[in-house]
N, C-alpha and C. Protein backbone atom coordinates (compact mmCIF):
# COMPACT_ATOMS: atom_id res chain seq x y z
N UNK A 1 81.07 2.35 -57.58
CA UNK A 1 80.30 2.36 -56.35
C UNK A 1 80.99 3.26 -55.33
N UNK A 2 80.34 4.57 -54.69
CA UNK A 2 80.63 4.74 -53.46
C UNK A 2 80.26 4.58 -51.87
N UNK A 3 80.80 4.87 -51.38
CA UNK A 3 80.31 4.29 -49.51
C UNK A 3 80.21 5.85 -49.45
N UNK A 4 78.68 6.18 -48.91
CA UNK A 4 78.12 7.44 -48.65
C UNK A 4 77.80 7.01 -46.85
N UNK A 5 77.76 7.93 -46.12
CA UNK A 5 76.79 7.55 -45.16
C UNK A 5 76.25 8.58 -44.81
N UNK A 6 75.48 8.68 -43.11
CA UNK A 6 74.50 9.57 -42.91
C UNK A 6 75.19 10.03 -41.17
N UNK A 7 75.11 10.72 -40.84
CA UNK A 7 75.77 11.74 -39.93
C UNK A 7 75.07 12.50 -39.19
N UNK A 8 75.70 13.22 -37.95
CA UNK A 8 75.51 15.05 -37.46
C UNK A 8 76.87 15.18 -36.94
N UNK A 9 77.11 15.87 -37.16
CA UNK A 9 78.02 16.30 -36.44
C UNK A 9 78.02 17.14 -35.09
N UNK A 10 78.77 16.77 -34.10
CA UNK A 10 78.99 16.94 -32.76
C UNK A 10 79.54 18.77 -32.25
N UNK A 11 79.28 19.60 -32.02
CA UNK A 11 79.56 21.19 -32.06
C UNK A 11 79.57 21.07 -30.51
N UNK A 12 80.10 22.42 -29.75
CA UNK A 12 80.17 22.93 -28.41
C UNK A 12 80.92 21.96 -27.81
N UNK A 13 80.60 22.21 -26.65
CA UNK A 13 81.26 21.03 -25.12
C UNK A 13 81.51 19.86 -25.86
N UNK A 14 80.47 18.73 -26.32
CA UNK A 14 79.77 17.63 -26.67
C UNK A 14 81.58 17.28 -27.80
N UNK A 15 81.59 17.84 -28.35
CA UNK A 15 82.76 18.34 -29.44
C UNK A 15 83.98 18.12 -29.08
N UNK A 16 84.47 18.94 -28.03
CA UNK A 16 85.73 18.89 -27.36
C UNK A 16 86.03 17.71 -26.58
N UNK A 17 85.02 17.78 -25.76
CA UNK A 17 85.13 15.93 -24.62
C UNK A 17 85.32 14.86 -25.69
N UNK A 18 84.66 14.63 -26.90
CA UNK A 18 85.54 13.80 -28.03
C UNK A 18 86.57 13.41 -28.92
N UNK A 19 86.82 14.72 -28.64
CA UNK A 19 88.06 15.03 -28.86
C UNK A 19 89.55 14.53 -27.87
N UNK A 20 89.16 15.11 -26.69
CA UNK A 20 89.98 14.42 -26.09
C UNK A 20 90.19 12.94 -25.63
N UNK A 21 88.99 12.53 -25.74
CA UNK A 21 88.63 11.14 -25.60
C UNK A 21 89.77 9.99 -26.83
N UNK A 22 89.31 10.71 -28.19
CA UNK A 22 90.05 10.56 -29.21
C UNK A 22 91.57 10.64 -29.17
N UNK A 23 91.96 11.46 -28.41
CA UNK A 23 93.57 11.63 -28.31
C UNK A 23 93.79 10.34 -27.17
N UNK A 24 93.21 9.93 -26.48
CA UNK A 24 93.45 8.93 -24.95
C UNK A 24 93.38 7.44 -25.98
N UNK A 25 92.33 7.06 -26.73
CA UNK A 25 92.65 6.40 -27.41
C UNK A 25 93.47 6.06 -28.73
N UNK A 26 94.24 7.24 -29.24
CA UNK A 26 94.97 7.34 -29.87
C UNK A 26 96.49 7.11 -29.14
N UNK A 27 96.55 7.15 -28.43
CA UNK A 27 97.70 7.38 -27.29
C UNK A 27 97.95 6.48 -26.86
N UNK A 28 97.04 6.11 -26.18
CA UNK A 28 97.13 5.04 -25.01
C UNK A 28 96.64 3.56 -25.63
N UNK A 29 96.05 3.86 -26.44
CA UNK A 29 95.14 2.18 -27.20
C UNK A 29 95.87 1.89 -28.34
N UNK A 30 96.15 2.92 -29.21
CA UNK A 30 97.57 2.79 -30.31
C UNK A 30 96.36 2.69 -31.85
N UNK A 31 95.10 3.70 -31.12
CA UNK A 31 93.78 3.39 -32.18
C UNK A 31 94.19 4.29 -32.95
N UNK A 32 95.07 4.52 -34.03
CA UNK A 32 94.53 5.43 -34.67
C UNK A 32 93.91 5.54 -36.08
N UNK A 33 92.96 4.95 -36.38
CA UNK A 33 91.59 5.28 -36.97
C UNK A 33 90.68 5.56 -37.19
N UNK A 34 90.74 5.99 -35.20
CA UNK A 34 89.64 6.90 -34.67
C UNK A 34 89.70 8.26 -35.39
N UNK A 35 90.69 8.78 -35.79
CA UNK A 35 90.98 10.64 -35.80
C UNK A 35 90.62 10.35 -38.02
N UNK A 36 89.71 8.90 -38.24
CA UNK A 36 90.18 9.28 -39.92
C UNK A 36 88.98 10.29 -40.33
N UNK A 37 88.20 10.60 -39.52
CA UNK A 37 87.44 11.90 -40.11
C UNK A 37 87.24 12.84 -38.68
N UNK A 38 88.04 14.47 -39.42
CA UNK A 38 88.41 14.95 -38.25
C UNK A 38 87.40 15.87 -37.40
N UNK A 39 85.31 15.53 -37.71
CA UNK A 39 84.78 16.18 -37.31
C UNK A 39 84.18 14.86 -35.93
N UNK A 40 83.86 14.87 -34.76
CA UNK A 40 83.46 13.85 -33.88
C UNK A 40 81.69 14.06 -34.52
N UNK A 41 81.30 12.91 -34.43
CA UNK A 41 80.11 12.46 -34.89
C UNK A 41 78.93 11.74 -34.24
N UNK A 42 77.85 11.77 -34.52
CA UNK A 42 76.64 10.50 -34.48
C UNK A 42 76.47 10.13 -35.33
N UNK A 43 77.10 8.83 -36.18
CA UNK A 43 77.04 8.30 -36.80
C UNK A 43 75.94 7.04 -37.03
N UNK A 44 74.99 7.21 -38.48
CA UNK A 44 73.92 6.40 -38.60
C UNK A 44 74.54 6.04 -39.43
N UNK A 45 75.38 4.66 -39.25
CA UNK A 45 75.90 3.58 -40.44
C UNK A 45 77.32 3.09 -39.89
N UNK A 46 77.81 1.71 -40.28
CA UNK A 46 78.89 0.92 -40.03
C UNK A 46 80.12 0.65 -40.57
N UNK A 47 80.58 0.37 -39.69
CA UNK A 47 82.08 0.15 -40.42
C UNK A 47 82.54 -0.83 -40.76
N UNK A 48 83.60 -0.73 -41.76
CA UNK A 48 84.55 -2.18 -41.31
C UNK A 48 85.81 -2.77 -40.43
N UNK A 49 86.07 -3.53 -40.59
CA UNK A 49 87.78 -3.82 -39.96
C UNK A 49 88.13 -5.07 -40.22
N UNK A 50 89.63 -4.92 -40.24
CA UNK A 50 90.66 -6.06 -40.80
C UNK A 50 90.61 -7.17 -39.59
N UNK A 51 90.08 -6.28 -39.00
CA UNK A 51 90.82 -7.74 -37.08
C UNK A 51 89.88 -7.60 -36.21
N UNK A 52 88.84 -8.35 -36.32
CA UNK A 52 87.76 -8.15 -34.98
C UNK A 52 88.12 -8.71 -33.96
N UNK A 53 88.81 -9.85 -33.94
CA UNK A 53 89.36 -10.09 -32.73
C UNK A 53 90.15 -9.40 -31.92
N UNK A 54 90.94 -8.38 -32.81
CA UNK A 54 91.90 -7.46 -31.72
C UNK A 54 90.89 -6.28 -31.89
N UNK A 55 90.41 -6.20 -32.59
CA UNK A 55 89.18 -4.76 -32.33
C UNK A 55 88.54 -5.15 -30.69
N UNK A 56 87.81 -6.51 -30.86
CA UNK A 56 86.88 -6.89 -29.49
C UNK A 56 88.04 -7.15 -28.22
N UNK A 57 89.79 -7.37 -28.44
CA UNK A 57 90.23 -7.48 -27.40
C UNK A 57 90.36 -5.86 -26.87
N UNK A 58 90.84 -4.01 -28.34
CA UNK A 58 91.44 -2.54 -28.35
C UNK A 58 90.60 -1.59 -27.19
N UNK A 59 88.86 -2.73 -27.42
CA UNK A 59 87.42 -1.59 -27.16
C UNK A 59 87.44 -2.74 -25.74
N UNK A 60 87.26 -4.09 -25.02
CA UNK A 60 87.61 -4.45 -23.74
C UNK A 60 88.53 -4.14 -22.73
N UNK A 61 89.70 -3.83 -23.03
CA UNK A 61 90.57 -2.84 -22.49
C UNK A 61 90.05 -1.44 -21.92
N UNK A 62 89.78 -1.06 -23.17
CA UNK A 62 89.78 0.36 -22.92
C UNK A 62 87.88 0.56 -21.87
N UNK A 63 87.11 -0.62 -22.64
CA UNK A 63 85.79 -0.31 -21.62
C UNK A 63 86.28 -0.32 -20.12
N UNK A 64 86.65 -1.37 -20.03
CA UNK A 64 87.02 -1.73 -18.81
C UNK A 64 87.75 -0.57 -17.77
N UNK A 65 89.06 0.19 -18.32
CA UNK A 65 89.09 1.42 -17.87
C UNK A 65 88.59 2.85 -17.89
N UNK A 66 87.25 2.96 -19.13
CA UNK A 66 86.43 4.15 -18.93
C UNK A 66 84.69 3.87 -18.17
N UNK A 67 85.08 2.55 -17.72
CA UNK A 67 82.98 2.17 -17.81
C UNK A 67 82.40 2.74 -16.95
N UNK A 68 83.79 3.30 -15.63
CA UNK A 68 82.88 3.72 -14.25
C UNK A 68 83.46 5.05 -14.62
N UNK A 69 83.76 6.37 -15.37
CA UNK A 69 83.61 7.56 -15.66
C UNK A 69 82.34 7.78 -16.34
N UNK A 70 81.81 9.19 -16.17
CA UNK A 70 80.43 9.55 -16.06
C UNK A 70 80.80 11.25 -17.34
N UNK A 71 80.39 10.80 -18.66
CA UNK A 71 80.53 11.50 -19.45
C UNK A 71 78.85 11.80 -19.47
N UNK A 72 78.85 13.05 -18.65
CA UNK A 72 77.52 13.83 -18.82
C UNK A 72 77.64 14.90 -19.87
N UNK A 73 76.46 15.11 -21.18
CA UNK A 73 76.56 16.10 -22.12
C UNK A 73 74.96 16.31 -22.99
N UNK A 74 74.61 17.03 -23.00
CA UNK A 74 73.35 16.94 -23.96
C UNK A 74 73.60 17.85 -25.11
N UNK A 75 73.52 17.21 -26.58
CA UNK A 75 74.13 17.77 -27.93
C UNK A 75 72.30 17.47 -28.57
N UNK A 76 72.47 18.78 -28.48
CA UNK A 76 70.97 19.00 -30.09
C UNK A 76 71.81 18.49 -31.08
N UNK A 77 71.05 17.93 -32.03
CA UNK A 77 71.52 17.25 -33.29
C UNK A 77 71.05 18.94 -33.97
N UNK A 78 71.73 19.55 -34.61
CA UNK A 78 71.96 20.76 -35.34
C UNK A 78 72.09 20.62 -36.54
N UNK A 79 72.24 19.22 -37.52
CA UNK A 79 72.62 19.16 -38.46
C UNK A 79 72.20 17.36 -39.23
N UNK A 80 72.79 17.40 -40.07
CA UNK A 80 72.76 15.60 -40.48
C UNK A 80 73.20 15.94 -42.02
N UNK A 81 74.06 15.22 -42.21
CA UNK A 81 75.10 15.07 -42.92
C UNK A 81 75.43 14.49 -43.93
N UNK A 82 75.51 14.57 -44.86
CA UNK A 82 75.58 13.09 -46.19
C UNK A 82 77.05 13.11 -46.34
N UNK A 83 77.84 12.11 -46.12
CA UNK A 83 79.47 11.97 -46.40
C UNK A 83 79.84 11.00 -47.03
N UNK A 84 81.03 10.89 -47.90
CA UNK A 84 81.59 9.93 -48.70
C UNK A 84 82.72 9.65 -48.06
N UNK A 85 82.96 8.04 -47.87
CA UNK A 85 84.44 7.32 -48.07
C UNK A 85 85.30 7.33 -49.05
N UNK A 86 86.38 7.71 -49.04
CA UNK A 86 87.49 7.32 -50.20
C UNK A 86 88.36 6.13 -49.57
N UNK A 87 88.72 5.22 -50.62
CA UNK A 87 89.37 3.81 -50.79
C UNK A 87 90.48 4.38 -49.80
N UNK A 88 91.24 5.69 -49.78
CA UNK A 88 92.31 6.00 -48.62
C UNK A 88 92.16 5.88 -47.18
N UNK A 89 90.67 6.31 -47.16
CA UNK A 89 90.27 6.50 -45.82
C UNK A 89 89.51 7.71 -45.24
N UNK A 90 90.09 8.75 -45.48
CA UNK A 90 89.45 9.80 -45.64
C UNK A 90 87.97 9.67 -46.00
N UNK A 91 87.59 10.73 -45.49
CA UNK A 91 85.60 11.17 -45.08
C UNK A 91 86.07 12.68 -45.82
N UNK A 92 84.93 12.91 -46.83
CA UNK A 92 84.39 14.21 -46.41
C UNK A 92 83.22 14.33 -46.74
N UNK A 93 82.54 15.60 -46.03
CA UNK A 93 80.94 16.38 -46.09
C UNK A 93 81.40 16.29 -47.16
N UNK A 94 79.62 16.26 -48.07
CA UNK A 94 79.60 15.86 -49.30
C UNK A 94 78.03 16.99 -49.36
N UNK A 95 77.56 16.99 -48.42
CA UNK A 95 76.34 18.10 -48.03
C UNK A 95 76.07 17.74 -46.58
N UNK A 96 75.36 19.55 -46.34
CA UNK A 96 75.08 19.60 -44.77
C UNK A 96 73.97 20.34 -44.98
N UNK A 97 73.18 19.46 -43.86
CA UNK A 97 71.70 19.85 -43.80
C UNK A 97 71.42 20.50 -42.54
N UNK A 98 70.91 22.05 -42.30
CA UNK A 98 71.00 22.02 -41.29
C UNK A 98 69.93 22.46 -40.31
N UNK A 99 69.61 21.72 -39.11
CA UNK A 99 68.25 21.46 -38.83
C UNK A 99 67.60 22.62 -37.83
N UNK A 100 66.28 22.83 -38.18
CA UNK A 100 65.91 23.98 -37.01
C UNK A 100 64.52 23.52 -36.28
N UNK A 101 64.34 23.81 -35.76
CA UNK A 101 63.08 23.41 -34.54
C UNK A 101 63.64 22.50 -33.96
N UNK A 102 62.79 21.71 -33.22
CA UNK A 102 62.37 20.40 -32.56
C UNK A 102 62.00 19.12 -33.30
N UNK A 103 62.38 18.31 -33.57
CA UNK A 103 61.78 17.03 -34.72
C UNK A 103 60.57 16.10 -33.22
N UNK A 104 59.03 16.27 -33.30
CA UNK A 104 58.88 15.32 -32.49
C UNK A 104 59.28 13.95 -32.49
């Protein structure tokens, strides 16, 4: 059995501000499982974890000091993604689809 999921990936501005976002919680929250796939995403599908209780205490913390910053960005979805999990952790594109027009 593999864990596939479904994706876009994040390009331009939209890209970088996640990036750094990613390093603040890597840093400062001590998250690092955020950085296990190294493209920033919209992710359609879930995860797991060993500790929801310290997950729901890592993400209260940290809401609490980002809730009143104002991350303005508008990202066209450009793409959507089919990716695989490995038992290590690691993600990779597995295929990229990539989208043109407007979807109404």
């Amino acid at each position: 059995m593999e864990t596939i999921g479904v994706l876009s990936i994040l390009e331009g501005k939209p890209y970088k501000v996640v990036k750094k976002l990613w390093k603040i919680f890597e840093e400062k929250y001590n998250s690092v499982g955020v950085q296990v796939f190294s493209h920033p995403n919209i992710t359609f599908q879930a995860g797991e974890t060993e500790n929801l209780k310290q997950l729901k205490k890592n993400f209260e913390i940290a809401w609490n000091e980002l809730r009143n910053k104002k991350f303005r960005f508008k990202q066209r979805l450009h793409n959507l993604c089919i990716v695989k999990w490995y038992p290590s952790g690691k993600i990779k594109i597995v295929k990229k689809f990539n989208l043109k027009g407007v979807i109404p």
